[in-house]
Each structure stands twice: as C-alpha cells, then as structure tokens.
PDB file of N, CA and C in Angstrom:
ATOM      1  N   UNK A   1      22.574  10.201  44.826  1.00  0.00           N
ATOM      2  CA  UNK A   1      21.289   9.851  44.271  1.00  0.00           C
ATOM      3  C   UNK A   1      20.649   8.789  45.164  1.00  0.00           C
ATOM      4  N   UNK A   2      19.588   8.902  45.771  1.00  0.00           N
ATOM      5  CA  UNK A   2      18.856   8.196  46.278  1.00  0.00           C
ATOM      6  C   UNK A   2      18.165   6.948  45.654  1.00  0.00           C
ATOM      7  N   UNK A   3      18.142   5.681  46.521  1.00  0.00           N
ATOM      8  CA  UNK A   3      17.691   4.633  45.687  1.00  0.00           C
ATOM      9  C   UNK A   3      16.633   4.487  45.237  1.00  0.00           C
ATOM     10  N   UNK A   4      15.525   5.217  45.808  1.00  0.00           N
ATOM     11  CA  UNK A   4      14.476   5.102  44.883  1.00  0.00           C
ATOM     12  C   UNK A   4      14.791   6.027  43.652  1.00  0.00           C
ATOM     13  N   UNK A   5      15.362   7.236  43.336  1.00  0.00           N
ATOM     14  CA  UNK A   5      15.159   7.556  42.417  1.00  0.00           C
ATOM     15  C   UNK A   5      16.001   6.828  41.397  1.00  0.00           C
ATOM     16  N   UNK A   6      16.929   6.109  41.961  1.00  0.00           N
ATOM     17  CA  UNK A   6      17.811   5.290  40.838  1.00  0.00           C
ATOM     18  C   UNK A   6      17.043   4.183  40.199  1.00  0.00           C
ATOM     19  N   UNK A   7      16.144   3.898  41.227  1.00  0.00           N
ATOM     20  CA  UNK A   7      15.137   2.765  41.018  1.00  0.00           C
ATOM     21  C   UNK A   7      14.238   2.959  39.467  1.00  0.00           C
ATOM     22  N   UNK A   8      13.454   4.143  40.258  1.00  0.00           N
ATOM     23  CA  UNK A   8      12.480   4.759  39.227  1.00  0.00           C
ATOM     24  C   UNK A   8      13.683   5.279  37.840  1.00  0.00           C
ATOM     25  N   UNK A   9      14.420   5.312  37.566  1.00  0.00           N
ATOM     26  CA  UNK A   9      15.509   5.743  36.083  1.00  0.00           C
ATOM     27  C   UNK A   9      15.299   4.568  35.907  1.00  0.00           C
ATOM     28  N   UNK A  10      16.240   3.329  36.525  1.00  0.00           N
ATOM     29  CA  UNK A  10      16.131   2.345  36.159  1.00  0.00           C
ATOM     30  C   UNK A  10      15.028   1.392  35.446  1.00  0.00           C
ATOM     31  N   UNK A  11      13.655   2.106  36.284  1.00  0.00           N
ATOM     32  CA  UNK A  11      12.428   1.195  35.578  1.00  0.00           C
ATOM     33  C   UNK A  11      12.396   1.910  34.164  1.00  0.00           C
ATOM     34  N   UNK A  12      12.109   3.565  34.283  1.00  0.00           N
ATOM     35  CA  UNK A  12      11.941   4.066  33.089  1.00  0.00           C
ATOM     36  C   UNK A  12      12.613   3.318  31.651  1.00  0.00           C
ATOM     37  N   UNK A  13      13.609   3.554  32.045  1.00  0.00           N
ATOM     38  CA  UNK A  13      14.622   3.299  31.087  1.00  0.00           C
ATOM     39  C   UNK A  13      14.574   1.461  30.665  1.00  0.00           C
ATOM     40  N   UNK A  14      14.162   0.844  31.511  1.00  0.00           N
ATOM     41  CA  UNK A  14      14.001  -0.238  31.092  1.00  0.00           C
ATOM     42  C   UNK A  14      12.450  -0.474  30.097  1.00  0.00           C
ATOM     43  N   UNK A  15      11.473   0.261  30.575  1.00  0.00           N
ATOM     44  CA  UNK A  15      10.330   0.613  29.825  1.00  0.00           C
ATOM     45  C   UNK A  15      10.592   0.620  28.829  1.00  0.00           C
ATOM     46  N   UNK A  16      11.487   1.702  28.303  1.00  0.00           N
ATOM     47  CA  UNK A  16      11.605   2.352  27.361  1.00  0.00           C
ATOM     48  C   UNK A  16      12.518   1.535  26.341  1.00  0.00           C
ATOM     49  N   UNK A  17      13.818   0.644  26.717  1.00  0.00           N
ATOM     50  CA  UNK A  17      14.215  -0.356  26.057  1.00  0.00           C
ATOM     51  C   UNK A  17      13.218  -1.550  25.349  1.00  0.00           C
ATOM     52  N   UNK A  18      12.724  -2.000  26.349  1.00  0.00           N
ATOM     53  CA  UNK A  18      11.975  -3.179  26.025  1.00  0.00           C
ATOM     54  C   UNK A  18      10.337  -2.583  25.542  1.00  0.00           C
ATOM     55  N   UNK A  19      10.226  -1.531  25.310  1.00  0.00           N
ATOM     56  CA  UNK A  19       8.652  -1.283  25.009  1.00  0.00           C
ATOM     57  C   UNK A  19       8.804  -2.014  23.509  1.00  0.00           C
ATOM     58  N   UNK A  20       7.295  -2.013  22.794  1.00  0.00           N
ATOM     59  CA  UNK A  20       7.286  -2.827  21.796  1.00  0.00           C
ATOM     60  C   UNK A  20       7.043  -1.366  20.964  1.00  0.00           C
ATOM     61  N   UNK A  21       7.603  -1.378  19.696  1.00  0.00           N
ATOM     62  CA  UNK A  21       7.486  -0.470  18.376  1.00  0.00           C
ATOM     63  C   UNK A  21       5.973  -0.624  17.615  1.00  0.00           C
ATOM     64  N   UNK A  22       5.348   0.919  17.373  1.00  0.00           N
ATOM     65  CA  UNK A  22       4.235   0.834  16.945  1.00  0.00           C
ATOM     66  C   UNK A  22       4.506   0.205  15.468  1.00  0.00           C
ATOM     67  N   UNK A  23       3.562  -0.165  15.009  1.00  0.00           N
ATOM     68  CA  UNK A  23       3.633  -0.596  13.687  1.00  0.00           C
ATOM     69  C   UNK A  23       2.941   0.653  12.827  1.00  0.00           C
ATOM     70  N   UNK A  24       3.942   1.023  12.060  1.00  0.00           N
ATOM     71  CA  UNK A  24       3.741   2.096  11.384  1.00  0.00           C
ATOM     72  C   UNK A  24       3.158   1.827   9.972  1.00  0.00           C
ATOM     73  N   UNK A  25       3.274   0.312   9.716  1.00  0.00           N
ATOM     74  CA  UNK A  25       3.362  -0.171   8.322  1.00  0.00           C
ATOM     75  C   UNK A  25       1.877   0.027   8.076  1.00  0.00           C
ATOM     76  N   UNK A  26       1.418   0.273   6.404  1.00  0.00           N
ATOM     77  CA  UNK A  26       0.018   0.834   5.650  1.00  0.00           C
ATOM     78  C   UNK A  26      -0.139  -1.019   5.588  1.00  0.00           C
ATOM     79  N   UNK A  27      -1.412  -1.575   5.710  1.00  0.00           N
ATOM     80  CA  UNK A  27      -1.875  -2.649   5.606  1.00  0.00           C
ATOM     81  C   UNK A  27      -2.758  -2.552   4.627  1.00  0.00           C
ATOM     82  N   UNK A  28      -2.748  -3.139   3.118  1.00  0.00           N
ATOM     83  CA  UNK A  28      -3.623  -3.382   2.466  1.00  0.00           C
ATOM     84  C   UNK A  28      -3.857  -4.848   2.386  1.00  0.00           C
ATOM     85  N   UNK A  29      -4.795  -5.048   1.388  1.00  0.00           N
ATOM     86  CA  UNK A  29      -5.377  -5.928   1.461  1.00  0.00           C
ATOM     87  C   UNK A  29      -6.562  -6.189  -0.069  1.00  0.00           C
ATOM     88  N   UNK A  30      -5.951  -6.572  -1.026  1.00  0.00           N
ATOM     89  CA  UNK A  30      -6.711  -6.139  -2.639  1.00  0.00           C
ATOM     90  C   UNK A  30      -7.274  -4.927  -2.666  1.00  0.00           C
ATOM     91  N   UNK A  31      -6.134  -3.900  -2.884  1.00  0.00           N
ATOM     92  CA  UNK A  31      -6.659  -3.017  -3.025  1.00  0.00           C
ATOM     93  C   UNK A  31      -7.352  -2.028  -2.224  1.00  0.00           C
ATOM     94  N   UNK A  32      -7.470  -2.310  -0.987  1.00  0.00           N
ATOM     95  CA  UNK A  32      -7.692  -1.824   0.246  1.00  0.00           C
ATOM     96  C   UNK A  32      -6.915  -1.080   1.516  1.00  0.00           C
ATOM     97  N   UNK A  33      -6.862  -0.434   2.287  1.00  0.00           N
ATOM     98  CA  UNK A  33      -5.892   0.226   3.006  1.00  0.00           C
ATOM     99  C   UNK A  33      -7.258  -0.301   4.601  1.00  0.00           C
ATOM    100  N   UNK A  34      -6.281  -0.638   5.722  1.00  0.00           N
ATOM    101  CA  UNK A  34      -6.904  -0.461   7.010  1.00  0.00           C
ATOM    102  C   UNK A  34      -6.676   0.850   7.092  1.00  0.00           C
ATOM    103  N   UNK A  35      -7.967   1.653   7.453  1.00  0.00           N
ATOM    104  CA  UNK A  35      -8.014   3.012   8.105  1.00  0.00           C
ATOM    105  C   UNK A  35      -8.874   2.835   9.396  1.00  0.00           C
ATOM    106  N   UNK A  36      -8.376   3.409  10.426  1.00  0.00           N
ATOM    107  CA  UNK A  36      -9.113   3.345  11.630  1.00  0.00           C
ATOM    108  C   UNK A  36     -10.288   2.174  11.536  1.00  0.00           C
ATOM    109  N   UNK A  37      -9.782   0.747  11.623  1.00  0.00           N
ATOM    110  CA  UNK A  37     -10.845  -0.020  11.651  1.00  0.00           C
ATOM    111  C   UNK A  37     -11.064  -0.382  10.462  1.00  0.00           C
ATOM    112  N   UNK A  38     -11.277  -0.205   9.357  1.00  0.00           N
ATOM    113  CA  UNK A  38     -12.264   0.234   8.447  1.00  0.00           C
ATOM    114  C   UNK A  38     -11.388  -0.130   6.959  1.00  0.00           C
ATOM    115  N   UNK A  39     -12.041  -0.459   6.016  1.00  0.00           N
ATOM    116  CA  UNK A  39     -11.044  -0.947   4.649  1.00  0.00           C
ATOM    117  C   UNK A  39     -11.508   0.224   3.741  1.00  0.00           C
ATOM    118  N   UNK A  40     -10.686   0.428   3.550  1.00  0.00           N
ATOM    119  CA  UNK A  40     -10.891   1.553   2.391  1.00  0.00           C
ATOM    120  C   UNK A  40     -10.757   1.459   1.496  1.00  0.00           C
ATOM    121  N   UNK A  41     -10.661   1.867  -0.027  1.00  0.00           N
ATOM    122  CA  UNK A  41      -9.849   2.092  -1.420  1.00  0.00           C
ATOM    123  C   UNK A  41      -9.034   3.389  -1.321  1.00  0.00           C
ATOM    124  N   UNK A  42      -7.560   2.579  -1.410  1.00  0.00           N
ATOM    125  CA  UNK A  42      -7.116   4.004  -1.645  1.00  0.00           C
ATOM    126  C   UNK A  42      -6.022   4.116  -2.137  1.00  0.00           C
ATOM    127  N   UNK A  43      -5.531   5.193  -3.330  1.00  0.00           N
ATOM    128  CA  UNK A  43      -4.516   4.699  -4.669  1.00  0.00           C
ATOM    129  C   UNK A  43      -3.209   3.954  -4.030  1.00  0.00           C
ATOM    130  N   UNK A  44      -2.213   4.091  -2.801  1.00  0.00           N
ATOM    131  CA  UNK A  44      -1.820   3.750  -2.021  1.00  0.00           C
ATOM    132  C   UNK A  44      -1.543   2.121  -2.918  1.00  0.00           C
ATOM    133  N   UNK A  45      -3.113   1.187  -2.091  1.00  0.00           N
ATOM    134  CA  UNK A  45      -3.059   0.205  -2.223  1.00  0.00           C
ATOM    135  C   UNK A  45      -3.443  -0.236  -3.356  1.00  0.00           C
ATOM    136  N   UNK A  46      -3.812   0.119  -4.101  1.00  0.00           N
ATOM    137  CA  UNK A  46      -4.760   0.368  -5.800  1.00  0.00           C
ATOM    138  C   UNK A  46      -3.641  -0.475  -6.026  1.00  0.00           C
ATOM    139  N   UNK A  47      -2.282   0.802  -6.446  1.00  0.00           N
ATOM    140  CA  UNK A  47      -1.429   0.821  -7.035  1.00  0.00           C
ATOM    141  C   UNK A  47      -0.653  -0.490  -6.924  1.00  0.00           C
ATOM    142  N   UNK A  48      -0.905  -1.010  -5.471  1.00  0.00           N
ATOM    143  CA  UNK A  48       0.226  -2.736  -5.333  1.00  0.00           C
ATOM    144  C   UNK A  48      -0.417  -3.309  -5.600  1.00  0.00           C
ATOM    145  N   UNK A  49      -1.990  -3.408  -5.614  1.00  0.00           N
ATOM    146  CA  UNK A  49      -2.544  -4.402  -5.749  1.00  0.00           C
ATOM    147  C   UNK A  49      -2.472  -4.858  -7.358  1.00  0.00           C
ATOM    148  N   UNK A  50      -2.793  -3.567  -8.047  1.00  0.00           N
ATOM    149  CA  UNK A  50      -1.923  -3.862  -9.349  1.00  0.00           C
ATOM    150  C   UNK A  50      -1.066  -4.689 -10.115  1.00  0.00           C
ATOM    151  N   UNK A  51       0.130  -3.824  -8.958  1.00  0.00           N
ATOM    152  CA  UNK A  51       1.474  -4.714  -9.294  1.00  0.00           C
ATOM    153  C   UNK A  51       1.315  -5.925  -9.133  1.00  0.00           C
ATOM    154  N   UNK A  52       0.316  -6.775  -7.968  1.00  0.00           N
ATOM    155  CA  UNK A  52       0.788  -7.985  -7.165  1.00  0.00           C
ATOM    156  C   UNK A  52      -0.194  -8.922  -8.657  1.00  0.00           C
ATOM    157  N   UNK A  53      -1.255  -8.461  -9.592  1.00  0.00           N
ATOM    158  CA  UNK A  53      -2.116  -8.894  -9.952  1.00  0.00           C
ATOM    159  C   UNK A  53      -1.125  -9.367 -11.325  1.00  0.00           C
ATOM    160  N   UNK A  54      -0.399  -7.856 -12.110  1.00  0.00           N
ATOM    161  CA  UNK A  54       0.501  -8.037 -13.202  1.00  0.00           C
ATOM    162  C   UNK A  54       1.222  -8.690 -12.763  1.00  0.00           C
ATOM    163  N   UNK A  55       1.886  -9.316 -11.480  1.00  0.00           N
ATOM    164  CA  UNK A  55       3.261 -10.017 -11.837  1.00  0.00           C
ATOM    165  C   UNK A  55       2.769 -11.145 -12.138  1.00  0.00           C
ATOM    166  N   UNK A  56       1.071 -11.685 -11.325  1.00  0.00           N
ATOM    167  CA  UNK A  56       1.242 -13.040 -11.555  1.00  0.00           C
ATOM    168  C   UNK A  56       0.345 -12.905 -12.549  1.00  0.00           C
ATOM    169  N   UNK A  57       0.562 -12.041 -14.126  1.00  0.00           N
ATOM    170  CA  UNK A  57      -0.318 -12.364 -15.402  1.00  0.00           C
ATOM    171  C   UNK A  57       1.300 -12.242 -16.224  1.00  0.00           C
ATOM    172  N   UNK A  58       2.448 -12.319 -15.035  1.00  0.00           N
ATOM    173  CA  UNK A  58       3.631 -12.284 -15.754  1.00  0.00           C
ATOM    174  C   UNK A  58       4.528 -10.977 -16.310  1.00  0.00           C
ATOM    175  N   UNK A  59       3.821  -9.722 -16.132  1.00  0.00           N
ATOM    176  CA  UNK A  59       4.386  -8.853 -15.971  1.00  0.00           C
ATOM    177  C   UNK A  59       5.593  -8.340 -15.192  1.00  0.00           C
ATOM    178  N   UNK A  60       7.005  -7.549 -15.109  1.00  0.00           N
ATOM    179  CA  UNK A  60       7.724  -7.795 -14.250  1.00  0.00           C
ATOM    180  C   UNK A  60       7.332  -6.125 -13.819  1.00  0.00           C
ATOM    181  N   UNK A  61       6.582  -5.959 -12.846  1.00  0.00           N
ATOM    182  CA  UNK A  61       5.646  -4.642 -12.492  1.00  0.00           C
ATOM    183  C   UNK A  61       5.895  -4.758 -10.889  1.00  0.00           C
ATOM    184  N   UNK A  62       6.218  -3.650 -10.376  1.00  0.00           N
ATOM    185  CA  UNK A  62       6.856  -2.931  -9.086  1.00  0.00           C
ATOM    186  C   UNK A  62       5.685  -2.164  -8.543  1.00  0.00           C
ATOM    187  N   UNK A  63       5.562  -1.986  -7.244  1.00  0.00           N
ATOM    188  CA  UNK A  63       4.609  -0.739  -7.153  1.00  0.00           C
ATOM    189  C   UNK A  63       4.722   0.620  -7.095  1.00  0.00           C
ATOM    190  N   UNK A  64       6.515   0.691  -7.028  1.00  0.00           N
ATOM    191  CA  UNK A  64       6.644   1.846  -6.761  1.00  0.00           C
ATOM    192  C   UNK A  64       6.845   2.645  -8.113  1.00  0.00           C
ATOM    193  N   UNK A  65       7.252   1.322  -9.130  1.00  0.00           N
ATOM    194  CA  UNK A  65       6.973   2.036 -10.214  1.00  0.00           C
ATOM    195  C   UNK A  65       6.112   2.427 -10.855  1.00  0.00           C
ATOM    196  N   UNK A  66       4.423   1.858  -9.849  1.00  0.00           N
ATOM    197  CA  UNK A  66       3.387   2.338 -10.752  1.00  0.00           C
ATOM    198  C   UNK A  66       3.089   4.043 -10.492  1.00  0.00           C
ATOM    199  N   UNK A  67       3.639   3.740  -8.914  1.00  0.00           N
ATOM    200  CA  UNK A  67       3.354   5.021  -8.078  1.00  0.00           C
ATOM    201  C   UNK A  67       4.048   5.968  -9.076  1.00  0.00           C
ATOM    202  N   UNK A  68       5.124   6.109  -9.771  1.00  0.00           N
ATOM    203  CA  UNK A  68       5.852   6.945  -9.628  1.00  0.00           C
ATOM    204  C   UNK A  68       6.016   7.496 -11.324  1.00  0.00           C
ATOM    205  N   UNK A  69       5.161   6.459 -11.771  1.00  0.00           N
ATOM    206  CA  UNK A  69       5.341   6.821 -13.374  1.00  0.00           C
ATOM    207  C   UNK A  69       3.869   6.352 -13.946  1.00  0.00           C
ATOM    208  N   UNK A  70       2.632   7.651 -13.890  1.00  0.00           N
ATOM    209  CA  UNK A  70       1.557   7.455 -14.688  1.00  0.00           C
ATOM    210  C   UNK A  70       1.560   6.627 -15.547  1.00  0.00           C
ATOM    211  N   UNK A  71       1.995   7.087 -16.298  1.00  0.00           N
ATOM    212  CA  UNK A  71       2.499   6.463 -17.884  1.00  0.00           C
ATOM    213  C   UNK A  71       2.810   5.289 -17.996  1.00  0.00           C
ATOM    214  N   UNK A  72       3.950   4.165 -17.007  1.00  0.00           N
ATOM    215  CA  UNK A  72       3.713   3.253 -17.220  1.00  0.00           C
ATOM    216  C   UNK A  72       2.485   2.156 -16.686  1.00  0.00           C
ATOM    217  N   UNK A  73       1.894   3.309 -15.703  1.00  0.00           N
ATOM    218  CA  UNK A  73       0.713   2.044 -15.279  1.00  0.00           C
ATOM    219  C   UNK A  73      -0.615   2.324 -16.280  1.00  0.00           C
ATOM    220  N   UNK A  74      -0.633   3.131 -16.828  1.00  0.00           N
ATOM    221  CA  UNK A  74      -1.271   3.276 -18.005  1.00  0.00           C
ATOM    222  C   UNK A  74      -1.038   1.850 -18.977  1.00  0.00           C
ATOM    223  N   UNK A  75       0.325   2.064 -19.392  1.00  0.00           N
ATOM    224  CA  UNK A  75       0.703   1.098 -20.782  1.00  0.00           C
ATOM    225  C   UNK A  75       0.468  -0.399 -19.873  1.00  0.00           C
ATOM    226  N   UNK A  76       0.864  -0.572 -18.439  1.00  0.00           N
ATOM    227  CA  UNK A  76       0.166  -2.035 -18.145  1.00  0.00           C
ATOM    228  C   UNK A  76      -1.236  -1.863 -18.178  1.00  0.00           C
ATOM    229  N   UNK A  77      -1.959  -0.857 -17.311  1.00  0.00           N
ATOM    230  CA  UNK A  77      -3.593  -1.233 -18.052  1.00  0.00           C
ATOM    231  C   UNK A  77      -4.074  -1.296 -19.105  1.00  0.00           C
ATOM    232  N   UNK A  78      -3.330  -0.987 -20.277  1.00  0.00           N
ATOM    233  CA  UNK A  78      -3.882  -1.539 -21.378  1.00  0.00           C
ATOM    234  C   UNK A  78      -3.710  -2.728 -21.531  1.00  0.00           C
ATOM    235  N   UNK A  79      -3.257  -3.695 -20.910  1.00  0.00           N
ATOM    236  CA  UNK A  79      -3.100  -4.736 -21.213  1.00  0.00           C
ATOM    237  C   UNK A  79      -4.234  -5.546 -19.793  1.00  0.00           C
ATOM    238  N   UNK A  80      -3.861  -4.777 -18.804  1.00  0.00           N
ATOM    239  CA  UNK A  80      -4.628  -5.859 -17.391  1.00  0.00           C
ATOM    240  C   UNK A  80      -6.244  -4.938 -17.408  1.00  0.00           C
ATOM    241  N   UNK A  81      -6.557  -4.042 -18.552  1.00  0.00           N
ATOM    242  CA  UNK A  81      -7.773  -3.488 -18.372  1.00  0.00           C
ATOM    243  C   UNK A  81      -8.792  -4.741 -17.969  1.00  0.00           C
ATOM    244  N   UNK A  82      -8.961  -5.817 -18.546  1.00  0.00           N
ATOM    245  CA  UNK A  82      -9.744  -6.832 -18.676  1.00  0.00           C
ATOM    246  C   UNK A  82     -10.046  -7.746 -17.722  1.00  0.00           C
ATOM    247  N   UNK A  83      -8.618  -7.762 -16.501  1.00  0.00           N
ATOM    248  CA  UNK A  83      -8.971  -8.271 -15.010  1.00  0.00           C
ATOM    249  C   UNK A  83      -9.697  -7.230 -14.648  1.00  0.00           C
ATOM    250  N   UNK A  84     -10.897  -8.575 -13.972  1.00  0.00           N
ATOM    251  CA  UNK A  84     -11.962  -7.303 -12.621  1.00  0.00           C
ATOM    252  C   UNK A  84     -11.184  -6.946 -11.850  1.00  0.00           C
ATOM    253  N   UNK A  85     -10.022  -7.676 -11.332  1.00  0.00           N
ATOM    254  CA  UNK A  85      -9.855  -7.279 -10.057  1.00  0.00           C
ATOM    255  C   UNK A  85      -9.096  -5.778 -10.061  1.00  0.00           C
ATOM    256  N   UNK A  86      -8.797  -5.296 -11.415  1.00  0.00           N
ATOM    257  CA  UNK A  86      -8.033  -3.861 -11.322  1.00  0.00           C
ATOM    258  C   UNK A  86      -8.779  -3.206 -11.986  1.00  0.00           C
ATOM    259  N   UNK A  87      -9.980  -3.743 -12.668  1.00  0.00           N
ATOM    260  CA  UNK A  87     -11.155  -2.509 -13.696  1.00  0.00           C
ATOM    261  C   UNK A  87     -10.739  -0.881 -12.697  1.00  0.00           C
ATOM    262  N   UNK A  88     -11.142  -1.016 -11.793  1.00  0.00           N
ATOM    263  CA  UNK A  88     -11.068   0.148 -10.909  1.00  0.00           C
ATOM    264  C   UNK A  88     -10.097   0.919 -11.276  1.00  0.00           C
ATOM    265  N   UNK A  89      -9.101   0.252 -10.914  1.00  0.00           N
ATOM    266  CA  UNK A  89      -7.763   1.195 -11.010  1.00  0.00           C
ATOM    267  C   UNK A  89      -7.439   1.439 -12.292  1.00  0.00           C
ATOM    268  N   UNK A  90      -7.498   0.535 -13.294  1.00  0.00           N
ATOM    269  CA  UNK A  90      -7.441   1.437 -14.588  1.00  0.00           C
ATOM    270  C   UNK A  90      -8.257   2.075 -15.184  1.00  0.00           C
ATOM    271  N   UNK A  91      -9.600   2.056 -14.616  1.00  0.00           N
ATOM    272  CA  UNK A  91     -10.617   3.213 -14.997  1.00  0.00           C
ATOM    273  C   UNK A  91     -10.158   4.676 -14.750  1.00  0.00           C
ATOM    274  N   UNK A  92      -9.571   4.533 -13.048  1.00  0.00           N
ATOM    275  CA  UNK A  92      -9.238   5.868 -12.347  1.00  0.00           C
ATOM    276  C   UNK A  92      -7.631   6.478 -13.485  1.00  0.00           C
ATOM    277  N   UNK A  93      -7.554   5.682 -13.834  1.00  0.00           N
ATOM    278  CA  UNK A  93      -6.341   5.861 -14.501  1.00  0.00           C
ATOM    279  C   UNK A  93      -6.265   6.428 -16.022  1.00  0.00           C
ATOM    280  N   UNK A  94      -7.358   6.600 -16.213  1.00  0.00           N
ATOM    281  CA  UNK A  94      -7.736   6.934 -17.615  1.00  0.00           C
ATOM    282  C   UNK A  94      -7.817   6.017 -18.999  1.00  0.00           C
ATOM    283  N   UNK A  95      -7.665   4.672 -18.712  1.00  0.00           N
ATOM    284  CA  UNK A  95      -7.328   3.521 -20.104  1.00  0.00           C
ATOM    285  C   UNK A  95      -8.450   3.241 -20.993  1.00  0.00           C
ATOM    286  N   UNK A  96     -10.054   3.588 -20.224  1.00  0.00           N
ATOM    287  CA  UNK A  96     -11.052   3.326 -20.624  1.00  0.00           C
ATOM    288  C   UNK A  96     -10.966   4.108 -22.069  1.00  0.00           C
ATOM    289  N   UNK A  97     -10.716   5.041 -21.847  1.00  0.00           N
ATOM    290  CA  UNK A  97     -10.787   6.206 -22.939  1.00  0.00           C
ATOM    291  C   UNK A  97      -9.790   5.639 -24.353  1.00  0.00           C
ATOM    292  N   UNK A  98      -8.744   4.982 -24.094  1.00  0.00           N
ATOM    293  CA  UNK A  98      -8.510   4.377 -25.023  1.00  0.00           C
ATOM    294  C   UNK A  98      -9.016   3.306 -25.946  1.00  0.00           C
ATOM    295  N   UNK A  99     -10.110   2.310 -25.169  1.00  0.00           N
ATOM    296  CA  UNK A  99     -10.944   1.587 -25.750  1.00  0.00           C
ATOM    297  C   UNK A  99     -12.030   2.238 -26.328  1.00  0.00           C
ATOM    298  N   UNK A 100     -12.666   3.375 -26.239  1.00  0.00           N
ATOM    299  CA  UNK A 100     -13.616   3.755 -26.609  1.00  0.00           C
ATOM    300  C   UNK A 100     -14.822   4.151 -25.525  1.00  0.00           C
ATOM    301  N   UNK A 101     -14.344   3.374 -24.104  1.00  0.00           N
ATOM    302  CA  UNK A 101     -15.325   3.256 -23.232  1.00  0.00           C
ATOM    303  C   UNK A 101     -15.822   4.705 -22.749  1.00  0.00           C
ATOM    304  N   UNK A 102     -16.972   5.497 -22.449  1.00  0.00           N
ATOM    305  CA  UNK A 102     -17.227   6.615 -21.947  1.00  0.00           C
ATOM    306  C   UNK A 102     -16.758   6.703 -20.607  1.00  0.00           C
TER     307      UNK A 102
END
C-alpha cells in the first residue's frame, strides 16, 4: 500500500471518528417544535408542554404518558382546562365539550 493512500484512509477515518453527531433531538419550546427555522405547534410539543405546565400545578404528569393515553390527558385537562398556557391543547383534546363550551 502506498503512502499516500495510507495517508488518505488515515485522514478519512480520522474524519469520520472525530466528526461531530447531528443533533437529531425535536426542540420545543411552549408548545412549539423548531421546523426548518420556523416554530411551529405541533402535538409532539403540545403534549410536554402540558406535562411541564401540570407538574408545576403539582400534578405527577409524564409526556409520554400524555402521548400515549388520550384518556388520561383528557382527565388532566379537566383540571389544567383553565391555564392559558394549555387552553389549546385541551381544546384539541376534546375537554371543552365537557364544560359545555361549543
């Protein structure tokens, strides 16, 4: 094997060790998701922002458990219907209808 080509493996491969890892992680932000630039709403982040709102009204609320069980993020919006900061998400969620609201 010739030294340049041992050279050029060598760089590759060192590239390829030390390159930096994309960040794959969803960034929200109340309820918000970064999409290309751009803040979005999207149930994703709805759903933690939720959680992050019930724990500190003392709730012991997960996000993955909101994700993963209608029903119980239902039975917490009946209770967090009344924060603005989740009106949204328990509207989308159907709770209004339990108050009477159209």
């Amino acid at each position: 094997m010739s030294a340049a080509l041992r050279l050029s493996c060598a760089a590759v491969f060192a590239a390829a060790v030390f390159a930096a890892p994309a960040s794959a992680a969803i960034k929200c932000n109340r309820g918000s998701q970064l999409v290309s630039g751009q803040w979005i709403a999207t149930p994703y982040c709805q759903d933690q922002y939720l959680a992050e709102v019930a724990r500190k009204s003392g709730f012991k609320a997960s996000a993955a458990k909101i994700r993963n069980n209608p029903n119980y993020k239902k039975n917490l919006c009946q209770y967090m219907y009344s924060d603005i900061r989740v009106q949204q998400t328990c509207l989308d969620a159907g709770v209004p209808q339990l108050f009477g609201i159209p």
